[in-house]
N, C-alpha and C. Protein backbone atom coordinates (compact mmCIF):
# COMPACT_ATOMS: atom_id res chain seq x y z
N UNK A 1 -20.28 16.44 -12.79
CA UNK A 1 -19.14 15.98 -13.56
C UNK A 1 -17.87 16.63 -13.03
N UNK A 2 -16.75 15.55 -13.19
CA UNK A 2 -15.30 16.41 -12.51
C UNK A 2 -14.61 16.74 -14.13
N UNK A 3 -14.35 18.16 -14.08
CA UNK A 3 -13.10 18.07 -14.69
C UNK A 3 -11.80 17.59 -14.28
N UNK A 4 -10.96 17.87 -15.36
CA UNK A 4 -9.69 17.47 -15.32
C UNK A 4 -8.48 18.51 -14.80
N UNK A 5 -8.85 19.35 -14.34
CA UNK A 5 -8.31 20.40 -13.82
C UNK A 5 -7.61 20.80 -12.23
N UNK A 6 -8.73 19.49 -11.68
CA UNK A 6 -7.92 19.91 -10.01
C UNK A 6 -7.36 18.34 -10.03
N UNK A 7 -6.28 18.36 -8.50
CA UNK A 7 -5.58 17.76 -8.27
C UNK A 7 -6.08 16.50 -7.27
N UNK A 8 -7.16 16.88 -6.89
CA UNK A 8 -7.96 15.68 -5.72
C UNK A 8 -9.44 16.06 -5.90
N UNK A 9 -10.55 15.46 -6.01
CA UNK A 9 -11.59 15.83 -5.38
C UNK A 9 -12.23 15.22 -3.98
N UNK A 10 -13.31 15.74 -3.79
CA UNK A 10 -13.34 15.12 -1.68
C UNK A 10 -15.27 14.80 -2.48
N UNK A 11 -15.03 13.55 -2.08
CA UNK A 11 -16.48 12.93 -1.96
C UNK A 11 -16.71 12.84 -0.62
N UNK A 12 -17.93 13.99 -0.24
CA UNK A 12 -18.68 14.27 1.20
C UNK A 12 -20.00 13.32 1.30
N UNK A 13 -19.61 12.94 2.56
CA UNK A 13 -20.72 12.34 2.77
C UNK A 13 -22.27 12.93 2.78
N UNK A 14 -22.88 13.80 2.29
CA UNK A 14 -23.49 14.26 1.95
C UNK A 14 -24.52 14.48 0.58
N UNK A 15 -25.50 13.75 0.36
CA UNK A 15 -26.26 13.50 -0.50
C UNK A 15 -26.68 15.13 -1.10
N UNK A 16 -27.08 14.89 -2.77
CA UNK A 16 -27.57 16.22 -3.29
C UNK A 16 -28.55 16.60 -2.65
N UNK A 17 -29.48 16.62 -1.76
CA UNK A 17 -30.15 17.02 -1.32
C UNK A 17 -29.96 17.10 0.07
N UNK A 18 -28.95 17.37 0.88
CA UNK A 18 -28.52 17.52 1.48
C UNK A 18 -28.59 16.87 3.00
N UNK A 19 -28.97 15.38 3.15
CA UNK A 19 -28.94 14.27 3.78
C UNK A 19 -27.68 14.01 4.57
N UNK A 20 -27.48 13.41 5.71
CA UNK A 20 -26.14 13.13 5.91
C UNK A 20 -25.80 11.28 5.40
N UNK A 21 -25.18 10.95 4.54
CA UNK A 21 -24.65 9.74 4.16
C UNK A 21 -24.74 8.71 5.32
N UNK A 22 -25.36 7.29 5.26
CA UNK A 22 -25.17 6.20 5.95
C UNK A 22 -24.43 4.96 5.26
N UNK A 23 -23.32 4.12 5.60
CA UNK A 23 -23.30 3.72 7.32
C UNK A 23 -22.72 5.10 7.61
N UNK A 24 -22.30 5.41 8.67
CA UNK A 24 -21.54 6.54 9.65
C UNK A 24 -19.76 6.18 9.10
N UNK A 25 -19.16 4.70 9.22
CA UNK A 25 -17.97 4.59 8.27
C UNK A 25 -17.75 4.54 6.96
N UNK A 26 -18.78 4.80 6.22
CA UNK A 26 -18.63 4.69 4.95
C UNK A 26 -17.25 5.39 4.29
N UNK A 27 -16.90 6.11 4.74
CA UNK A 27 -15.37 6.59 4.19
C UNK A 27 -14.27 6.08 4.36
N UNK A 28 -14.43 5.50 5.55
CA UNK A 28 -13.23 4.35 5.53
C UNK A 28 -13.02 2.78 5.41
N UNK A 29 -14.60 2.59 4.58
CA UNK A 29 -14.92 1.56 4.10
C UNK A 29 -14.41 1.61 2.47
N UNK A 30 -14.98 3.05 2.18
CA UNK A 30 -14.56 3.30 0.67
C UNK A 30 -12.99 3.22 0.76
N UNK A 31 -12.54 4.05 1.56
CA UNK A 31 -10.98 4.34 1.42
C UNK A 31 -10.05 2.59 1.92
N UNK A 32 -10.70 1.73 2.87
CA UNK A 32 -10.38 0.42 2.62
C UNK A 32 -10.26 -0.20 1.75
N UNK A 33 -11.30 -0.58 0.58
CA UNK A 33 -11.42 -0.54 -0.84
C UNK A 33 -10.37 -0.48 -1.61
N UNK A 34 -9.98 1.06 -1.19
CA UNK A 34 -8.91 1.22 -2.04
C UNK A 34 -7.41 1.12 -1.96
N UNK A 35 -7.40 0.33 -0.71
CA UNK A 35 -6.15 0.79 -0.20
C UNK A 35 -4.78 0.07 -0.77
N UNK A 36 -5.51 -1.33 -1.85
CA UNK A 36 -4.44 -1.75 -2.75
C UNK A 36 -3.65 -0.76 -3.92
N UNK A 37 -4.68 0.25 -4.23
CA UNK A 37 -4.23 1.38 -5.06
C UNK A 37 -3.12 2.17 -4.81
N UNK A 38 -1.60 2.13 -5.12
CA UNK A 38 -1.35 2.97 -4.42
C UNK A 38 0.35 3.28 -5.17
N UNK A 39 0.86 4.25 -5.11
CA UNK A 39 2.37 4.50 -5.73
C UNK A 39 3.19 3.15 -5.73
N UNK A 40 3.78 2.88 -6.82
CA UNK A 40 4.71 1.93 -6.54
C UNK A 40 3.84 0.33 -6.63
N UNK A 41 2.75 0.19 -6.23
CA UNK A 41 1.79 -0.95 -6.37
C UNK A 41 1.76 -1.53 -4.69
N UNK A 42 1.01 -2.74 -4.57
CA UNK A 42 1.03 -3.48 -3.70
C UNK A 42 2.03 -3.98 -2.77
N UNK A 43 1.94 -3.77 -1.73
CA UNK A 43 3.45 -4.34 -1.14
C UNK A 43 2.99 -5.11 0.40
N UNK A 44 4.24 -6.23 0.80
CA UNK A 44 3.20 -6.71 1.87
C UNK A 44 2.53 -5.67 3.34
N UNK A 45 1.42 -6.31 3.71
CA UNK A 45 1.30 -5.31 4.27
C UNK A 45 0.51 -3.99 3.79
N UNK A 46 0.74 -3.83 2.51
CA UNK A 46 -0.16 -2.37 2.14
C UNK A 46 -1.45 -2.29 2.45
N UNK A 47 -2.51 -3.54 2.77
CA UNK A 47 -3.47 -3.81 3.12
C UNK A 47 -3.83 -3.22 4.87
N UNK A 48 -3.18 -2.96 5.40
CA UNK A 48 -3.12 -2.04 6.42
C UNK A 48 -3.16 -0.85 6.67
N UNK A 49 -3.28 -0.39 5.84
CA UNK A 49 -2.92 1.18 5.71
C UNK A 49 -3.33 1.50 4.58
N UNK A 50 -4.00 3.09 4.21
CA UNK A 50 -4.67 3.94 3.26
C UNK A 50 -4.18 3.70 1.99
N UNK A 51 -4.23 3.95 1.09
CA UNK A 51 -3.60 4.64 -0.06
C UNK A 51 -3.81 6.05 0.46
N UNK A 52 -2.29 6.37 -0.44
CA UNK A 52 -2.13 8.11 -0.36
C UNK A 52 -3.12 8.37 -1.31
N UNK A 53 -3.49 8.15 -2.56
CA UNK A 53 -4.22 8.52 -3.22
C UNK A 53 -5.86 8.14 -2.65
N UNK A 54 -6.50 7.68 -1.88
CA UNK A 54 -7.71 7.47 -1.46
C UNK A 54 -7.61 7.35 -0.10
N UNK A 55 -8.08 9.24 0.83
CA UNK A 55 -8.33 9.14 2.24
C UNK A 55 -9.12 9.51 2.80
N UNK A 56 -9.22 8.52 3.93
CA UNK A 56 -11.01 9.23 4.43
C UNK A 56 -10.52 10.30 5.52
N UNK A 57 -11.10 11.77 5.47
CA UNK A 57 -10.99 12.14 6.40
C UNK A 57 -12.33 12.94 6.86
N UNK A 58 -12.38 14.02 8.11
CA UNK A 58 -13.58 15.18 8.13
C UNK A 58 -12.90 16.28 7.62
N UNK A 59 -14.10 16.93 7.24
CA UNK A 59 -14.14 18.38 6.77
C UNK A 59 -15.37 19.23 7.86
N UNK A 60 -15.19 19.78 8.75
CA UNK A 60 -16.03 20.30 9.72
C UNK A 60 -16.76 18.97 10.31
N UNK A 61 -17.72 18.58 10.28
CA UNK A 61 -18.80 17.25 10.66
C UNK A 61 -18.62 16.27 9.44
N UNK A 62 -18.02 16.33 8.39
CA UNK A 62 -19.04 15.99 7.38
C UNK A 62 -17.68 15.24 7.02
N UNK A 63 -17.77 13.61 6.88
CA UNK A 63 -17.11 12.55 6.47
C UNK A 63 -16.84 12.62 5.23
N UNK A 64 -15.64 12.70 4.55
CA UNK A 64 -15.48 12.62 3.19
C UNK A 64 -14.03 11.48 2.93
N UNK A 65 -13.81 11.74 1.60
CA UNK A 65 -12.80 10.56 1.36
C UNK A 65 -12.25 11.69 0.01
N UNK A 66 -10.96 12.05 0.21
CA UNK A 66 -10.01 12.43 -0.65
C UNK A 66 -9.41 11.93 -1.68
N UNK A 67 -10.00 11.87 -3.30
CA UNK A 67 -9.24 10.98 -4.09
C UNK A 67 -8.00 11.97 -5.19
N UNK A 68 -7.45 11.61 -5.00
CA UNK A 68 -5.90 12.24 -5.81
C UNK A 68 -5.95 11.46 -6.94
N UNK A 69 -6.08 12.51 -7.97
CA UNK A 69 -6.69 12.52 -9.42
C UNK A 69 -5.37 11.42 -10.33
N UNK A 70 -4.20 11.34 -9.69
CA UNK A 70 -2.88 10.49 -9.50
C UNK A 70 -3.59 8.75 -9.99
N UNK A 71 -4.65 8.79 -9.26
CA UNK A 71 -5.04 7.43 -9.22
C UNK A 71 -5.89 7.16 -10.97
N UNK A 72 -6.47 8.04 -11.32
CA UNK A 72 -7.22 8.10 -12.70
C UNK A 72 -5.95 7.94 -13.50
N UNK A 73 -4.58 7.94 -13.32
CA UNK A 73 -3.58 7.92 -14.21
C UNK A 73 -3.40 6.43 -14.43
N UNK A 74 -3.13 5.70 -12.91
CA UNK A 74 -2.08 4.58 -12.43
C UNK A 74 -3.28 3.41 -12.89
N UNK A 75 -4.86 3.73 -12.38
CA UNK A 75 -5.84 2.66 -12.20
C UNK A 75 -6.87 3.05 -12.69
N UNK A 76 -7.40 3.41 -14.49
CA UNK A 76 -8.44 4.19 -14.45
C UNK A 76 -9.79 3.18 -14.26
N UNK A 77 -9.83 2.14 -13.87
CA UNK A 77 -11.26 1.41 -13.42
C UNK A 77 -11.33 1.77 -11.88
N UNK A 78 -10.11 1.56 -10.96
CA UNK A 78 -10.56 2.30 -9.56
C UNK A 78 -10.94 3.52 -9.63
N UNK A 79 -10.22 4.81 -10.47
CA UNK A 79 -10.89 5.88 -10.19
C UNK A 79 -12.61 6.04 -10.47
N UNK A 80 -12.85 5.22 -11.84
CA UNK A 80 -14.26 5.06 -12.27
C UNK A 80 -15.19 4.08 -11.27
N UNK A 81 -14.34 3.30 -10.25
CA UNK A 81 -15.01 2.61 -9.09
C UNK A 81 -15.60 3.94 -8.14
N UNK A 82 -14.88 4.14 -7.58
CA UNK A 82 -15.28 5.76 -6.62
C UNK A 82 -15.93 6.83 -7.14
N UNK A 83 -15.57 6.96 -8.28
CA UNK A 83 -16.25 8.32 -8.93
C UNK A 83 -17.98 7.95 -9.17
N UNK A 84 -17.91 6.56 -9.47
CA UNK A 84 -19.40 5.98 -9.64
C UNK A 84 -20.20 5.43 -8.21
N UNK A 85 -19.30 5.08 -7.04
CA UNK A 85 -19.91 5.35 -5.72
C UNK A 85 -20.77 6.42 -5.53
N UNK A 86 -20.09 7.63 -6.20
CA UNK A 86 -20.10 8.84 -5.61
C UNK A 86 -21.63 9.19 -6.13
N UNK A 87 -21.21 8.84 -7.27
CA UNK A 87 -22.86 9.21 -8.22
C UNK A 87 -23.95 8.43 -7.95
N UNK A 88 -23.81 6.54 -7.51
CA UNK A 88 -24.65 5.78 -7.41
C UNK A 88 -25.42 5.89 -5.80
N UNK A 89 -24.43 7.03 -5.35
CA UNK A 89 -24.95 7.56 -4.04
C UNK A 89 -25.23 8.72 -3.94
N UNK A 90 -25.51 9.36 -4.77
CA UNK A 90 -25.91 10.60 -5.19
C UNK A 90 -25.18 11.83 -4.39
N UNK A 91 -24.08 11.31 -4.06
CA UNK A 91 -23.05 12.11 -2.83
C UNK A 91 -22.37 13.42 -3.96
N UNK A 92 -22.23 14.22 -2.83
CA UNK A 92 -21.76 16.04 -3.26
C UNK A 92 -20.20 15.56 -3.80
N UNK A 93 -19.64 15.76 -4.74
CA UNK A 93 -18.17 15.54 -4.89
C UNK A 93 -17.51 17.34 -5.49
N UNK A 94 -16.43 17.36 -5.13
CA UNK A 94 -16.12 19.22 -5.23
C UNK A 94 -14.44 18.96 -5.59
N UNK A 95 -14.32 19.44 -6.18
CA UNK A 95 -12.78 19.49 -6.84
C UNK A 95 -12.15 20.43 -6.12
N UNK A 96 -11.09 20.07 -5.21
CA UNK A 96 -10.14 21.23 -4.47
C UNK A 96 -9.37 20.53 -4.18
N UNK A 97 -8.19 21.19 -3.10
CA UNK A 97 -6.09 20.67 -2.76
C UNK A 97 -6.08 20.66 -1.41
N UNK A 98 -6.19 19.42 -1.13
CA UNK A 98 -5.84 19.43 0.84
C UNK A 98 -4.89 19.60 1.02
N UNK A 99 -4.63 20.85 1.49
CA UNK A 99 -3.67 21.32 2.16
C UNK A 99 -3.16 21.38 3.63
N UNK A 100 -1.78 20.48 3.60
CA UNK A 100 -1.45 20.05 4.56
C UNK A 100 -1.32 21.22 6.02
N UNK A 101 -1.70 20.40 6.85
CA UNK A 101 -1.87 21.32 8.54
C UNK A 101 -0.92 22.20 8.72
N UNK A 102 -0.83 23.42 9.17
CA UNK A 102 0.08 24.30 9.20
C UNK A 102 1.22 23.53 10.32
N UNK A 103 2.35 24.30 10.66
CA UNK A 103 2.91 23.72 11.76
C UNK A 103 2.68 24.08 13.10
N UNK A 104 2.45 23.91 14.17
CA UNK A 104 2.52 24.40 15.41
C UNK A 104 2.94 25.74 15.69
N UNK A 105 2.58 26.44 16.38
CA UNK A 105 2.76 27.99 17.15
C UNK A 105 3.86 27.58 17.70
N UNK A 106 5.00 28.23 17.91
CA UNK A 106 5.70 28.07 19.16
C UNK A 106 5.96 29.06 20.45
């Protein structure tokens, strides 16, 4: 269960028993999905590109998809779409803040 307390959780491709998730794109199939979701609503074109609130990225090897808790506000049947992926795939989900890449050394 997620609380209500963090700001994104990351659904890993990674089953409770510690499997690696198939297809191999499944995160940016999920995060396709969602990509009508998004600040401000639909716009032309938004179909090209992520939602900020739903992104697939890696975490070491391991494929996940970033949902920004933003979206349980704007769309609460999409967030209950993903959150129930997550479970109907028995996938690891962990409440934490992606924090953006430091900047370059110079």
């Amino acid at each position: 269960m997620v609380s209500n307390n963090a700001k994104e959780v990351f659904i890993q491709g990674i089953t409770q028993d510690g499997r690696t998730f198939r297809p191999s794109d499944w995160a940016e199939r999920l995060a396709g999905v969602m990509s009508q979701f998004r600040p401000g609503g639909t716009c032309p074109g938004s179909h090209l590109s992520y939602s900020p609130w739903c992104i697939p990225t890696t975490m070491g090897n391991t494929k996940c998809v970033v949902v920004n808790r933003e979206l349980e506000e704007y769309e609460p049947m999409a967030w209950n779409f993903v959150m129930n992926f997550a479970r109907d795939n028995n996938l690891q989900v962990v409440e934490a803040c992606l924090l953006p890449d430091p900047p370059p050394a110079n």
